[in-house]
Protein backbone atom coordinates (compact mmCIF):
# COMPACT_ATOMS: atom_id res chain seq x y z
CA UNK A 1 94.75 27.84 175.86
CA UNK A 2 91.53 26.93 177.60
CA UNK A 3 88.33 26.08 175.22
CA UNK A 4 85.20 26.49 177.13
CA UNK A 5 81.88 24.03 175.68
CA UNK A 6 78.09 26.18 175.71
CA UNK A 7 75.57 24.24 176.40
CA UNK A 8 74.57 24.73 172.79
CA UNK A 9 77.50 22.72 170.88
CA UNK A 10 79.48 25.05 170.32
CA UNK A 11 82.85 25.99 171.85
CA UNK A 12 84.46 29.30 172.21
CA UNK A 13 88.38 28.87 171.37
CA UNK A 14 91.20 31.72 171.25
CA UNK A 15 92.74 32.25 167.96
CA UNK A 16 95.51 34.86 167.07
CA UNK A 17 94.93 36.48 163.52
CA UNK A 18 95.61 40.10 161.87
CA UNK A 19 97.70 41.18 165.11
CA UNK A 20 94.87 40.78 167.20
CA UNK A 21 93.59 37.86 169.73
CA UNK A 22 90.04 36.62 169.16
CA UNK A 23 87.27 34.57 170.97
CA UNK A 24 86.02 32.61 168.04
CA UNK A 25 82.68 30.66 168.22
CA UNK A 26 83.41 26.63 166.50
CA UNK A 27 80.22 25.44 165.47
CA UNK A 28 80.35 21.52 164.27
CA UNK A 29 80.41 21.54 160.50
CA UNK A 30 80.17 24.93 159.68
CA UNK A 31 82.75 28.08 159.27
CA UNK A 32 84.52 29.62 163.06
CA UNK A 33 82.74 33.27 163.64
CA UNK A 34 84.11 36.03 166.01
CA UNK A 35 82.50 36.22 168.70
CA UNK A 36 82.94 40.39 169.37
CA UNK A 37 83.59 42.12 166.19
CA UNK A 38 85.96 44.90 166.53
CA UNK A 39 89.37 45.79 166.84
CA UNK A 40 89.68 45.23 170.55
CA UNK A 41 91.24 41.72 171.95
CA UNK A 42 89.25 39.36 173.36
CA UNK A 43 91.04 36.37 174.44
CA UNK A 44 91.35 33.13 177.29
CA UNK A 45 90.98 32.23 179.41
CA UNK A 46 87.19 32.03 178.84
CA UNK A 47 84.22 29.66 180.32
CA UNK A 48 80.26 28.99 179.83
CA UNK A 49 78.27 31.15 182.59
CA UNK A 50 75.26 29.31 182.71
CA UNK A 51 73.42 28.90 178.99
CA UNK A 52 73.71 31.73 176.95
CA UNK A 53 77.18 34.18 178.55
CA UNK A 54 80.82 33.34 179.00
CA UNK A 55 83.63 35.29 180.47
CA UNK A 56 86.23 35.72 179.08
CA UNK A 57 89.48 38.37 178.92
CA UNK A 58 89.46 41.56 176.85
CA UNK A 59 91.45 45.09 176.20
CA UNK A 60 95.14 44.78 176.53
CA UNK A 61 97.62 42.42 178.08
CA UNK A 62 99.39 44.73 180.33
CA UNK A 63 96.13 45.83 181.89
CA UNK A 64 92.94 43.71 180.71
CA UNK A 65 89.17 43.73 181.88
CA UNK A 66 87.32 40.68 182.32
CA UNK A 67 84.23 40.82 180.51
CA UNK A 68 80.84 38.59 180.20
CA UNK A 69 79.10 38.58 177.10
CA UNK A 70 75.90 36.83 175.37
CA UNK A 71 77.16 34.14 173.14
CA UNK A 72 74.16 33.85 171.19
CA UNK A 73 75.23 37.32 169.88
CA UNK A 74 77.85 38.36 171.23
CA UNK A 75 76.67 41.56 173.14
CA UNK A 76 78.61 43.05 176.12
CA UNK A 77 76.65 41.96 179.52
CA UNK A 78 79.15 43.57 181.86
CA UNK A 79 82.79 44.28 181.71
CA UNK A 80 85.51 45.76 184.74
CA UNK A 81 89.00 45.96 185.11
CA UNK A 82 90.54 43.06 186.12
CA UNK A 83 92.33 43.03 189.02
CA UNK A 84 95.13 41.36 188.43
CA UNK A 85 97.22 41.03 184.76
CA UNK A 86 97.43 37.97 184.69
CA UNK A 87 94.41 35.30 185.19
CA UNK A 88 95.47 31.42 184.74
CA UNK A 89 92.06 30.15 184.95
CA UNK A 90 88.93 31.83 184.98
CA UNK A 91 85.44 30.10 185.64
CA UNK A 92 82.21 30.78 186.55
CA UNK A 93 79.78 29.46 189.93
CA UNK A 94 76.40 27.80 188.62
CA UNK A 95 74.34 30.73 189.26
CA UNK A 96 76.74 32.99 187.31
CA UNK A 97 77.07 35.39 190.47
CA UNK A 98 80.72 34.85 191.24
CA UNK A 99 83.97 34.26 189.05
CA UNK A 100 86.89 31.94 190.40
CA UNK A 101 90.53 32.72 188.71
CA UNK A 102 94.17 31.89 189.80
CA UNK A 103 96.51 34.23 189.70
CA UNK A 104 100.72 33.98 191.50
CA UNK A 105 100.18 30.31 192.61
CA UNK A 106 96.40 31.00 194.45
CA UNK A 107 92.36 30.48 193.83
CA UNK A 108 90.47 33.46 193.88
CA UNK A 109 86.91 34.07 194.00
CA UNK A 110 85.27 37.81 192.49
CA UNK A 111 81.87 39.30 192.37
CA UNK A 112 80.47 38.48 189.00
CA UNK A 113 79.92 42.06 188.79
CA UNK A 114 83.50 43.51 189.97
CA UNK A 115 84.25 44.45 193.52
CA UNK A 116 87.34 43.19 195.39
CA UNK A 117 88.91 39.58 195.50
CA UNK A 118 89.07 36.76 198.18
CA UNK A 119 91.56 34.47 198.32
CA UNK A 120 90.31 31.24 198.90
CA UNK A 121 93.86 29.38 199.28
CA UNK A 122 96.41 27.50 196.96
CA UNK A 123 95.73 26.87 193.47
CA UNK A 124 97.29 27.18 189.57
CA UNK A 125 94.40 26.17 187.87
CA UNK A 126 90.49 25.22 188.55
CA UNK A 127 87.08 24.70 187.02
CA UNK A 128 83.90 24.83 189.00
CA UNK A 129 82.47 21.54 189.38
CA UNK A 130 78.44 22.83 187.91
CA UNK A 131 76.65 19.92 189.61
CA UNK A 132 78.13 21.05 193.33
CA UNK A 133 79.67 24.65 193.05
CA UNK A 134 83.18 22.87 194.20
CA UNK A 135 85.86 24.07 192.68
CA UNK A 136 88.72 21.36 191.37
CA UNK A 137 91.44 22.79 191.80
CA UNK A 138 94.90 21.93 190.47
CA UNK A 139 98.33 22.24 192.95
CA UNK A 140 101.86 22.31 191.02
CA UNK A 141 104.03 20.99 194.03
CA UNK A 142 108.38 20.69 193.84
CA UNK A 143 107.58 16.93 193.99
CA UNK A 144 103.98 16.21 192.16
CA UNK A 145 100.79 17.37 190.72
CA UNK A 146 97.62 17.06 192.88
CA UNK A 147 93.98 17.43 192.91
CA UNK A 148 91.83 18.79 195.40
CA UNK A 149 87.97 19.83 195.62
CA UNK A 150 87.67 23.33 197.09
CA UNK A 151 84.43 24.82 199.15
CA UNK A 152 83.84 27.52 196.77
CA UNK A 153 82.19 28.92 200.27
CA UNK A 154 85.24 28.55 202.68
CA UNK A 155 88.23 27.49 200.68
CA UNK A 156 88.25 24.08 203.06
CA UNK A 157 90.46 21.43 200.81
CA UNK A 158 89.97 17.45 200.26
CA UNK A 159 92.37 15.57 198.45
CA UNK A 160 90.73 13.86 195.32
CA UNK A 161 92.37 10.60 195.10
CA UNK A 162 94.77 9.39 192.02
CA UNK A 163 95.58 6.12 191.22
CA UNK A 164 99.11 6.93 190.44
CA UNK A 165 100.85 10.49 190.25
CA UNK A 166 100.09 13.53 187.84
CA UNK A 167 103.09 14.88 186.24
């Protein structure tokens, strides 16, 4: 499961307790808190948007919404249906303003605030490179793994080169 870092030291982690999935906040030395208190599931994958919100998944498997929040205190910021069940990986562009996921084998990008996805090519995982906006993006080929940095603008591909192969 993905663990995203905030800017703050903390990390926000899934855990799976009392029949529900839960975004807990892992501050060094001290006790895990929920993030969203409640009885609804909140769950990976999940990143830092910028320094104080993270995305992350929440409502049902079958049919969840993705959902940004304030991780200071965990208030709801936005949340729509996702538009897909299934997310891989799910980041966030520098300014917050767009959302990258991978869903069936493909990088996506979204409107931060819902709308309709572009597919920006091949993909099974990615993080947003923060300095740049790139996205790296992982490719699960028959034969290898590689790595490639994405144009989060075009989808236009360059092969990040490995000193041996990913398996």
């Amino acid at each position: 499961q993905s663990i995203a870092p905030l800017p703050n030291g903390t990390f926000l982690v899934g855990s799976r307790g009392s029949d529900h999935d839960r975004l807990l906040v892992v501050h060094p030395n001290r006790q895990p808190t929920t993030l969203i208190e409640g009885d609804e599931d909140t769950r990976p994958p999940v990143a830092a948007v910028g320094a104080q919100h993270a995305v992350m998944m929440m409502g049902p498997v079958g049919s969840p919404d993705i959902a940004i929040v304030n991780t200071s205190d965990g208030r709801l910021l936005r949340r729509f249906h996702a538009p897909v069940a299934e997310i891989g990986s799910l980041d966030a562009s520098p300014d917050g303003r767009t959302l990258y996921y991978t869903h069936g084998g493909s990088v996506w990008s979204l409107p931060a605030e819902g709308g309709t996805p572009t597919k920006l090519g091949a993909g099974d995982s990615l993080t947003v490179e923060h300095d740049t906006g790139d996205l790296i993006v992982k490719l699960e080929e028959t034969a290898r793994i590689r790595l490639v940095r994405m144009k989060s603008t075009c989808g236009a591909v360059a092969e990040i080169p490995l000193k041996g192969e990913l398996r």
